[in-house]
Protein backbone atom coordinates (compact mmCIF):
# COMPACT_ATOMS: atom_id res chain seq x y z
CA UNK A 1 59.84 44.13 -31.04
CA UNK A 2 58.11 47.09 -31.78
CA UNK A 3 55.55 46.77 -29.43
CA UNK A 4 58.17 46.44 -26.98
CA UNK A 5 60.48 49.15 -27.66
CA UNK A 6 57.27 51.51 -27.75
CA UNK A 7 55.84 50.56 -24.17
CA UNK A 8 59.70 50.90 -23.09
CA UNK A 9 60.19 53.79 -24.51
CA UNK A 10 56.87 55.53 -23.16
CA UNK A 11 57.79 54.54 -19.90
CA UNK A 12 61.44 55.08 -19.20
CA UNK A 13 62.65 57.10 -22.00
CA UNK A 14 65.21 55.91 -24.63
CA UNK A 15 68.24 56.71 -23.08
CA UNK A 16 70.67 53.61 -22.91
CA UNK A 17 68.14 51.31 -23.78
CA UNK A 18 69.76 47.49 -24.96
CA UNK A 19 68.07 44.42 -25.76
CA UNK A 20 68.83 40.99 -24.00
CA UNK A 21 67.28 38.01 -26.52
CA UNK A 22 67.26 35.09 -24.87
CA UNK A 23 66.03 31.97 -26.74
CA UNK A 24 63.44 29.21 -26.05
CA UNK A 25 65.10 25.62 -26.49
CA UNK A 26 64.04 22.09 -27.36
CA UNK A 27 66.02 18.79 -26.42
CA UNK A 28 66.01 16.40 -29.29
CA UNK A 29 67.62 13.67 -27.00
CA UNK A 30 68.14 13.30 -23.20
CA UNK A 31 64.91 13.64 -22.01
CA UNK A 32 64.46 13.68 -17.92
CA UNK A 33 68.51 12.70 -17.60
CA UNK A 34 70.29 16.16 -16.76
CA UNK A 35 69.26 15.64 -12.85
CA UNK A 36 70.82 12.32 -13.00
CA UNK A 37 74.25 14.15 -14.64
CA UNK A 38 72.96 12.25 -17.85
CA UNK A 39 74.02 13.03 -21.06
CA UNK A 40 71.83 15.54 -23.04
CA UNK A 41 71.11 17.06 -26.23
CA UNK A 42 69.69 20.89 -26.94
CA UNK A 43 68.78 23.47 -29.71
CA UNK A 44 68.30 27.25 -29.09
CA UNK A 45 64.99 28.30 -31.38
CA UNK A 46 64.53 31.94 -33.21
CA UNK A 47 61.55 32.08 -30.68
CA UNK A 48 62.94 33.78 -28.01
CA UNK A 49 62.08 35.98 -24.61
CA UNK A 50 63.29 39.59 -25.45
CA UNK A 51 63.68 42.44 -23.19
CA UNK A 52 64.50 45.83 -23.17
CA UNK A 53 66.48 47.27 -20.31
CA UNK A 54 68.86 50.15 -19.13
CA UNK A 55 70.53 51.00 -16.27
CA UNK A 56 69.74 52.89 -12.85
CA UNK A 57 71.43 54.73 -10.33
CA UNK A 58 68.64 54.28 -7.89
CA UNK A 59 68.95 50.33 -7.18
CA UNK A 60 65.69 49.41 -7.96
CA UNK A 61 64.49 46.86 -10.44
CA UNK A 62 61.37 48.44 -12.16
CA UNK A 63 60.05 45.48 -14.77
CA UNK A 64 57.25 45.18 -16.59
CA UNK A 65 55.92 42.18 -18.21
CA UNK A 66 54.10 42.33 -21.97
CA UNK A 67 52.52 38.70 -21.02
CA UNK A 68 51.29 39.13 -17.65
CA UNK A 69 49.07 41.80 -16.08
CA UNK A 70 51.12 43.72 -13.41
CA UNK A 71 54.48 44.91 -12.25
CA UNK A 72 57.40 43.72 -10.64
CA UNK A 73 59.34 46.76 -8.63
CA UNK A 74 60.98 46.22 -5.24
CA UNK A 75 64.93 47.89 -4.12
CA UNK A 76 68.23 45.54 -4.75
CA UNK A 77 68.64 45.40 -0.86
CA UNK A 78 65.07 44.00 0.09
CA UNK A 79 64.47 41.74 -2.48
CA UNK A 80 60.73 40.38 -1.55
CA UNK A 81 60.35 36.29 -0.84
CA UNK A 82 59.48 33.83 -3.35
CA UNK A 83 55.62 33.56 -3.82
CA UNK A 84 54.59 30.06 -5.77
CA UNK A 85 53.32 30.58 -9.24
CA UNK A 86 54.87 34.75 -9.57
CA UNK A 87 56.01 35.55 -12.78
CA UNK A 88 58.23 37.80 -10.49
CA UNK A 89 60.17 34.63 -8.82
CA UNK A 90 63.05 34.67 -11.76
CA UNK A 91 64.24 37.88 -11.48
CA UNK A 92 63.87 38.46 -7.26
CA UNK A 93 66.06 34.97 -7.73
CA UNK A 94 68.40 36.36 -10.29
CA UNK A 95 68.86 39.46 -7.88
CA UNK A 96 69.81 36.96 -5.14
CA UNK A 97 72.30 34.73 -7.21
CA UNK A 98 74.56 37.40 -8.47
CA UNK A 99 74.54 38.53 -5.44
CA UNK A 100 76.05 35.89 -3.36
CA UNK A 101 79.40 36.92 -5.38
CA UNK A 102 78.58 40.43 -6.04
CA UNK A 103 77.97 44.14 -4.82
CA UNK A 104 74.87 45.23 -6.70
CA UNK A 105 74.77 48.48 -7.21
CA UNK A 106 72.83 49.92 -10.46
CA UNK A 107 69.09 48.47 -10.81
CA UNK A 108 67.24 47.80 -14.48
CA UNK A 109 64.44 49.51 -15.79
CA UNK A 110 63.36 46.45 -18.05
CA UNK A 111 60.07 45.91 -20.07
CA UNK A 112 60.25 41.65 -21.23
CA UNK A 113 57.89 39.85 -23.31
CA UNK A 114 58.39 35.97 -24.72
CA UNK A 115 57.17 35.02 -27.78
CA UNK A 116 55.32 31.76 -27.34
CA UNK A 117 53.61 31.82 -24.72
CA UNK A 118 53.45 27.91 -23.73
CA UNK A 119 55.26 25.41 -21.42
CA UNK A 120 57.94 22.97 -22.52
CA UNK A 121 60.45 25.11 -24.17
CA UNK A 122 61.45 26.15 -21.01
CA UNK A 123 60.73 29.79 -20.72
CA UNK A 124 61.59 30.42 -16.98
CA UNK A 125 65.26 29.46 -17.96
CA UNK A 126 65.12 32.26 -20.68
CA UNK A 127 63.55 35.15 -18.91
CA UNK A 128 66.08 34.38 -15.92
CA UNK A 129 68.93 34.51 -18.58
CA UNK A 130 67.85 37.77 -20.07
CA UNK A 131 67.52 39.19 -15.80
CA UNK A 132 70.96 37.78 -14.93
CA UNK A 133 73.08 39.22 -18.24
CA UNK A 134 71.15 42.86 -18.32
CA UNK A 135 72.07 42.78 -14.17
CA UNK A 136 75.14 41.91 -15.39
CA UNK A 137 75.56 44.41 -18.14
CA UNK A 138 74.59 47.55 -15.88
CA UNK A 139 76.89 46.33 -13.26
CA UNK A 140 79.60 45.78 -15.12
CA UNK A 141 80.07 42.44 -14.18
CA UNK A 142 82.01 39.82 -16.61
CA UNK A 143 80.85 36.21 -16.14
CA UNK A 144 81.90 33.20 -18.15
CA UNK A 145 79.08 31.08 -20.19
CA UNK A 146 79.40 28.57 -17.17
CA UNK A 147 78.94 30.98 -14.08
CA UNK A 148 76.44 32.12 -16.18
CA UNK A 149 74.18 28.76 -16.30
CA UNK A 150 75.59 28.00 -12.67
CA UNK A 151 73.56 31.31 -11.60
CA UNK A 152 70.64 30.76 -13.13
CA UNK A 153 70.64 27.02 -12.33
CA UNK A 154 71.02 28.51 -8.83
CA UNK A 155 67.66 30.45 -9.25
CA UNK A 156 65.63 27.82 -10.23
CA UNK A 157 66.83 24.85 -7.78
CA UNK A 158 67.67 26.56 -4.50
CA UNK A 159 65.30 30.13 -4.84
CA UNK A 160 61.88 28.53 -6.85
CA UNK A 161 62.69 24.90 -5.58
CA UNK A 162 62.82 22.51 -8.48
CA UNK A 163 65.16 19.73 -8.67
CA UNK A 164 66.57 20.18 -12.09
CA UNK A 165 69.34 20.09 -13.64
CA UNK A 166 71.58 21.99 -16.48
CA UNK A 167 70.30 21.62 -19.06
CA UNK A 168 67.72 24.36 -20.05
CA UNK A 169 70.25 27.00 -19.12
CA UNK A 170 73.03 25.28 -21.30
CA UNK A 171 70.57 25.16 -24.20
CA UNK A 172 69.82 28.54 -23.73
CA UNK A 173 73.03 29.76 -23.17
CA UNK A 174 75.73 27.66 -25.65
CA UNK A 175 73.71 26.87 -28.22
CA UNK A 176 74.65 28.16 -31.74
CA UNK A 177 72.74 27.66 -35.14
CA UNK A 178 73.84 25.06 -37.26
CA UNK A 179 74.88 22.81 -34.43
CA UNK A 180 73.79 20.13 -32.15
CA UNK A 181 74.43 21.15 -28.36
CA UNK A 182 76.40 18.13 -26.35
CA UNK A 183 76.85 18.06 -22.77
CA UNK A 184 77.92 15.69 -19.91
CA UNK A 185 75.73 16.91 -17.23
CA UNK A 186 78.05 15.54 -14.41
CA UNK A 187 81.50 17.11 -15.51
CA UNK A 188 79.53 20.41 -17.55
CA UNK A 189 82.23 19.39 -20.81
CA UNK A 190 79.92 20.23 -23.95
CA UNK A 191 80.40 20.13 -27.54
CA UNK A 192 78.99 21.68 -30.43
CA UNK A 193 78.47 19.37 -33.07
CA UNK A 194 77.53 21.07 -36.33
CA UNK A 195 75.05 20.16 -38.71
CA UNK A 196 76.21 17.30 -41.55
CA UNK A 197 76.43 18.68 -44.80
CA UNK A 198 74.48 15.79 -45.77
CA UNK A 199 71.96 16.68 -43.38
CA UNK A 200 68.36 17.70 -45.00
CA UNK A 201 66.83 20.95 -44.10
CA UNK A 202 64.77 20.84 -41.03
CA UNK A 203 62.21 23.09 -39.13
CA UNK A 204 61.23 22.51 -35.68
CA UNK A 205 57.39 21.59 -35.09
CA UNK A 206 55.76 22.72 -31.89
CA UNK A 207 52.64 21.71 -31.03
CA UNK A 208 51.39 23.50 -27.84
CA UNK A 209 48.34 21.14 -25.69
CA UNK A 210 46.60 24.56 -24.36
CA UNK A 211 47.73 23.64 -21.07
CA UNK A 212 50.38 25.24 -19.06
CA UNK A 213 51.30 24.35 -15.50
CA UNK A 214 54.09 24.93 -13.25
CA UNK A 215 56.31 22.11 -12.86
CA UNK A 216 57.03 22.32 -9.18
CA UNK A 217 53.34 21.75 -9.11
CA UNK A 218 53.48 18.05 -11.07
CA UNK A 219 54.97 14.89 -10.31
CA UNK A 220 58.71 16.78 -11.41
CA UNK A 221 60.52 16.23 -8.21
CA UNK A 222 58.76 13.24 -7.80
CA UNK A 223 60.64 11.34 -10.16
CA UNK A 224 63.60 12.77 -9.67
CA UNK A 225 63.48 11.60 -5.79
CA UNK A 226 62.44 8.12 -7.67
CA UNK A 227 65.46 7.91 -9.92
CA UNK A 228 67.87 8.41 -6.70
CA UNK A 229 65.99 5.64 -5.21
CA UNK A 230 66.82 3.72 -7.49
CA UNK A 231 70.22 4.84 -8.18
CA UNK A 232 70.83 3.96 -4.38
CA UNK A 233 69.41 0.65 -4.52
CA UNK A 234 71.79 -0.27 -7.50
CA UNK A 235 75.03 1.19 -6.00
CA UNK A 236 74.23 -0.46 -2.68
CA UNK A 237 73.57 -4.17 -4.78
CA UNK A 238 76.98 -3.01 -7.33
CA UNK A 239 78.73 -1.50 -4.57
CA UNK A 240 77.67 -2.57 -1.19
CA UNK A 241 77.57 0.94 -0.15
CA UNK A 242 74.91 3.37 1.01
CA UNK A 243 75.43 6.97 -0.35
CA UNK A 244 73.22 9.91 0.92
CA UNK A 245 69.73 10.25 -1.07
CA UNK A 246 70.68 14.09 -1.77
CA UNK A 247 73.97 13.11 -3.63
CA UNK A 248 73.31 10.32 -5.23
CA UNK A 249 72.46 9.73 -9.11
CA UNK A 250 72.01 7.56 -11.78
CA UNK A 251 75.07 8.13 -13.82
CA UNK A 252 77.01 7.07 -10.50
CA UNK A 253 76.28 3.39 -11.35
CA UNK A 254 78.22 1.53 -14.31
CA UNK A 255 76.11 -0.06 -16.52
CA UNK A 256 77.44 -2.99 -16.12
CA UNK A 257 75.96 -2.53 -13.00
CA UNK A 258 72.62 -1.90 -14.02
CA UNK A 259 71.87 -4.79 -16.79
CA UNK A 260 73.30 -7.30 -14.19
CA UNK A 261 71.12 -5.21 -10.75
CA UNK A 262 68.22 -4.08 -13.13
CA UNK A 263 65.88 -6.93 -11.75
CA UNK A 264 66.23 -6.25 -8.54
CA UNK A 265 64.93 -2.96 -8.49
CA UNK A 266 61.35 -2.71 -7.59
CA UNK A 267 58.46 -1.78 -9.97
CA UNK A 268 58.96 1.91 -11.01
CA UNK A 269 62.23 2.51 -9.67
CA UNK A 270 63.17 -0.27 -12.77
CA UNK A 271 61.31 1.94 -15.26
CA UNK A 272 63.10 5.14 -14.05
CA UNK A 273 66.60 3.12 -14.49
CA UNK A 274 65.50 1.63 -17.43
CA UNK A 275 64.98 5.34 -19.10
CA UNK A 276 67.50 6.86 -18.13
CA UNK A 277 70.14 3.96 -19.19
CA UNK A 278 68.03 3.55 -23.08
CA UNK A 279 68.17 7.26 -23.05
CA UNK A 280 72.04 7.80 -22.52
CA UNK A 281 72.54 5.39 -25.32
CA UNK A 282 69.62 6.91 -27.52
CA UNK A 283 71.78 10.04 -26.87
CA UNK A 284 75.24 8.75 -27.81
CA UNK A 285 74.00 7.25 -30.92
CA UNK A 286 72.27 10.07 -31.83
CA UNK A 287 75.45 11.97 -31.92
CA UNK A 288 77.12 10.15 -34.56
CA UNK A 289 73.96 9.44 -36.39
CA UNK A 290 73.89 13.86 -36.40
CA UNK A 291 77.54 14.27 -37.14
CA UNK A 292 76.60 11.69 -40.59
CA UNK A 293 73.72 13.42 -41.59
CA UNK A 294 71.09 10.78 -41.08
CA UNK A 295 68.16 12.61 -39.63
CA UNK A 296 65.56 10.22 -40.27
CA UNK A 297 67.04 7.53 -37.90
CA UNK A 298 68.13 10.43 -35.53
CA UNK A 299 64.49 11.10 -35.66
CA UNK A 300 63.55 7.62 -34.89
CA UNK A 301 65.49 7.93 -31.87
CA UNK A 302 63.31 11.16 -30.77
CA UNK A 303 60.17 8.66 -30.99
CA UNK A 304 61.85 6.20 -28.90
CA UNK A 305 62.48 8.97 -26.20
CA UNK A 306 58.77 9.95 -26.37
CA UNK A 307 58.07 6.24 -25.86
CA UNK A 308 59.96 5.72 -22.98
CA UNK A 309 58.70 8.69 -21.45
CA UNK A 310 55.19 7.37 -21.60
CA UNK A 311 55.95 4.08 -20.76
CA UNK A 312 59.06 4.36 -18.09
CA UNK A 313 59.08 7.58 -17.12
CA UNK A 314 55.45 7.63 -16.80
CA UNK A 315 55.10 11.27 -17.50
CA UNK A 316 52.75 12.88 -19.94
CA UNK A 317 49.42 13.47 -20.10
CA UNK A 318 46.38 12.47 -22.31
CA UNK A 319 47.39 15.65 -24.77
CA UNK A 320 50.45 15.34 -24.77
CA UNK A 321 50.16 11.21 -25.46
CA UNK A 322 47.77 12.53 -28.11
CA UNK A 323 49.96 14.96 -29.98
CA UNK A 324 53.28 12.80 -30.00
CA UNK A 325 51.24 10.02 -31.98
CA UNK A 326 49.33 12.41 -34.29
CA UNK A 327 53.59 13.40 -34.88
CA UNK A 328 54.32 10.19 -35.07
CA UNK A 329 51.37 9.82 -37.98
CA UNK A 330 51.95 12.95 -39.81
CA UNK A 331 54.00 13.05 -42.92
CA UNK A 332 57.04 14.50 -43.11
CA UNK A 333 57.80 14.54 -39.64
CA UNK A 334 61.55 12.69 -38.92
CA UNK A 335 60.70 12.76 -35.17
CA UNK A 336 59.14 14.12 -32.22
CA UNK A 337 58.77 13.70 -28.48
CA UNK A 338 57.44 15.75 -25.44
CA UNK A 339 59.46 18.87 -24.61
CA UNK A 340 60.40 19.90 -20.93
CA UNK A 341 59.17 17.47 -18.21
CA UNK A 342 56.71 16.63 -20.28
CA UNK A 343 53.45 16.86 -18.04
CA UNK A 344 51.85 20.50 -19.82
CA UNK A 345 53.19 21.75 -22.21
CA UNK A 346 53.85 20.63 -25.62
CA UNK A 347 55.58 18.55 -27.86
CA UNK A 348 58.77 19.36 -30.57
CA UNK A 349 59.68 17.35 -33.83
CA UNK A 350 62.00 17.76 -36.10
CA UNK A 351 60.30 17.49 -39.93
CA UNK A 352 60.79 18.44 -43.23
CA UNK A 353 59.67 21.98 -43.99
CA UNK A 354 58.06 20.71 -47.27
CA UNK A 355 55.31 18.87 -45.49
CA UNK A 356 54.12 22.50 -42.77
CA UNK A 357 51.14 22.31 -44.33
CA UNK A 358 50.24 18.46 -44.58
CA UNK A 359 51.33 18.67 -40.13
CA UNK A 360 49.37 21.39 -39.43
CA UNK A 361 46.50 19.94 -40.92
CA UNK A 362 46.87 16.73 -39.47
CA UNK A 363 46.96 17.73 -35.93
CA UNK A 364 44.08 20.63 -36.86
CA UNK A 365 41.75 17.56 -37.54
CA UNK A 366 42.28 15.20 -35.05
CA UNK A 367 43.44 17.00 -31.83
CA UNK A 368 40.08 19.43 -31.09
CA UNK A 369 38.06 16.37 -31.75
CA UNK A 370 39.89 14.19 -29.28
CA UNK A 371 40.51 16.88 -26.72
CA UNK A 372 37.50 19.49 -27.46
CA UNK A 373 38.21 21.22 -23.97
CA UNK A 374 41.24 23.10 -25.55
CA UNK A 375 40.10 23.23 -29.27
CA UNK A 376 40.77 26.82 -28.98
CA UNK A 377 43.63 26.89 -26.88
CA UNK A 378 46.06 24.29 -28.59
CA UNK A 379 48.13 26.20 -31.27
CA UNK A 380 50.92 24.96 -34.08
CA UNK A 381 53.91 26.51 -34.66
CA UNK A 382 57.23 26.23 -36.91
CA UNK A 383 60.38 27.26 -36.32
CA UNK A 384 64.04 27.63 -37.12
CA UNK A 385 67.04 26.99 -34.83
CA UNK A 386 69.51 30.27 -33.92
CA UNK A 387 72.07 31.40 -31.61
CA UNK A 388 72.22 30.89 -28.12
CA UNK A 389 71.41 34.50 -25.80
CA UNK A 390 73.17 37.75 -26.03
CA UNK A 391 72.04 41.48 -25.83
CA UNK A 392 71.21 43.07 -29.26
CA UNK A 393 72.61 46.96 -29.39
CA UNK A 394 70.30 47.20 -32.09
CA UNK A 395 66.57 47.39 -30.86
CA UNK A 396 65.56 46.70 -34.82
CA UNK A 397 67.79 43.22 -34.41
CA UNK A 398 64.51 40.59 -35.16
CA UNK A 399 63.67 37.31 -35.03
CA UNK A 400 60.46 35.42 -34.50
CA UNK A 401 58.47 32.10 -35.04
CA UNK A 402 55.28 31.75 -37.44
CA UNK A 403 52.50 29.62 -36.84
């Protein structure tokens, strides 16, 4: 924070100057169901995007960026086009969101910097929180937590062009420490379940692969074209009916439907109904098994994710496949699967802070000898869990993530 508040203050003076911290998040359970209106899991981490903004009269947004080389500045009226891989993107989008509903009139001056630097913990949800509630904040603007994730759901879907769905921005935004986030993607009705008193202590392992990579530029909206597929083939064998591609989903069909349909869908359109229907009932029974305390068999249910990811969902790649069973090996680890589409990135685990040491070593040995192109790229970290985002009045507010 310090480095932040000094580059902010050297460039735009301290007058009215606010912090937004916006949290990075991991999803124990529900993995690659929140486009399907699945039902999904989430924790907001103490690593977080945080930037430091204040107001304008002049309407222009004047950012700079602590993790990329160059500027972002353009007027509230001519807000430039997307261009594919701009760390710009998120906040010309969040400009264009708010301002379907809203008069814009007050810019940002805004310096932002995240604090892990790697894919998977969904980042581009954060830093397009942090835009929409300081553009929100200056313009006196008073949005519920829901409009909130509807606009920056808005941002990534319809202005960057990935087919998600809710729940990075519900992570981000409802989360609170010392509870398990709970959401029905298709009617947005969440709960916070809080932590068992019987529950053991837990940190959050994340073990980054050294490689990042946009998702619109993987197989992300691939799948999620192949899960309607097969979503349509079911309701049409349940059903006898024929919805449009664009509005149907998985959670539309029963079941039921599903165990008694399943064979007739073809080749990978049964492995994308197959995880999604093992991963809504990993989910549900991972609820209870959280509300009693019983992390270790919660955890086992985070392996079983990872598996069907590999196997069903057929994402991941060779690092990735690599870390999750290093995870899987490692002491002290109650369980672990990718995080975020799970094609770059990295992978999360829950594990008992007593073994950091014993985890970190274990990966340190194995992973640069398997995967020597990123020896010096791949990184471990630990974390704690912590509130979902809000702006910080005081600058000095920290938080942070050691590795």
């Amino acid at each position: 924070m310090d480095d932040l508040r000094r580059v902010f203050y050297d460039k735009f003076g301290r007058e009215g100057a606010r912090v937004v911290r916006s949290p990075l998040r991991i999803c124990p359970l529900g993995a690659h169901v929140d486009h399907q209106h699945g039902l999904v899991t989430g924790m907001a981490l103490e690593a977080s995007v945080n930037m430091m903004y204040a107001a304008n009269d002049d309407g222009y947004i004047r950012l700079q960026s602590r993790d990329f080389p160059d500027e972002e500045i353009f007027h509230l009226d001519t807000v430039p086009e997307m261009i594919p891989g701009f760390w710009g993107n998120y906040v010309r989008g969040s400009v264009l969101s708010l301002s379907r509903d809203y008069k814009l009139h007050r810019g940002i001056n805004a310096v932002i910097r995240g604090l892990l630097p790697i894919g998977g913990l969904s980042s581009s949800a954060a830093v397009t929180t942090a835009y929409l509630m300081a553009l929100c904040d200056v313009n006196e603007i008073d949005v519920s937590p829901e409009q909130l994730i509807a606009y920056s759901h808005w941002v990534e879907k319809e202005f960057i062009g990935l087919n998600n769905g809710i729940l990075d921005q519900s992570a981000n935004i409802l989360s609170r420490d010392g509870h398990l986030m709970y959401m029905d993607c298709r009617t947005e009705d969440h709960e916070l379940v809080p932590n068992s008193r019987d529950m053991p202590e837990f940190d959050v392992v994340i073990v980054y692969s050294g490689i990042t990579r946009a998702l619109i530029g993987t197989d992300y909206n691939n799948r999620v074209d192949e899960c309607r597929v097969a979503a349509s083939v079911l309701e049409e064998y349940a059903y006898g009916k024929i919805s449009p591609l664009r509005e149907v989903r998985l959670r539309d069909v029963d079941e039921d439907a599903y165990h008694t349909y399943r064979e007739q869908l073809p080749g990978r359109f049964r492995r994308r109904a197959d995880h999604f229907f093992t991963e809504i009932d990993r989910v549900r029974r991972g609820v209870h098994l959280w509300r009693e305390g019983d992390l270790a068999a919660f955890g086992q249910l985070m392996f079983e994710s990872g598996e069907s990811s590999i196997s069903n969902y057929e994402c991941g790649s060779p690092e990735l496949i690599t870390i999750h069973r290093l995870l899987r090996e490692a002491p002290g680890v109650y369980g672990a699967r990718f995080s975020g589409a799970g094609y770059r990135g990295c992978c999360i685990g829950l594990v008992d802070p007593a073994y950091r040491e014993q985890i970190q070593a274990h990966i340190e040995a194995a992973y640069p000898r398997l995967h020597p192109a990123y020896k010096d790229a791949f990184r471990v970290y630990f974390c704690r869990t912590d509130n979902g985002a809000r702006i910080v009045p005081d600058p000095d507010d920290r938080a942070g993530c050691g590795g």
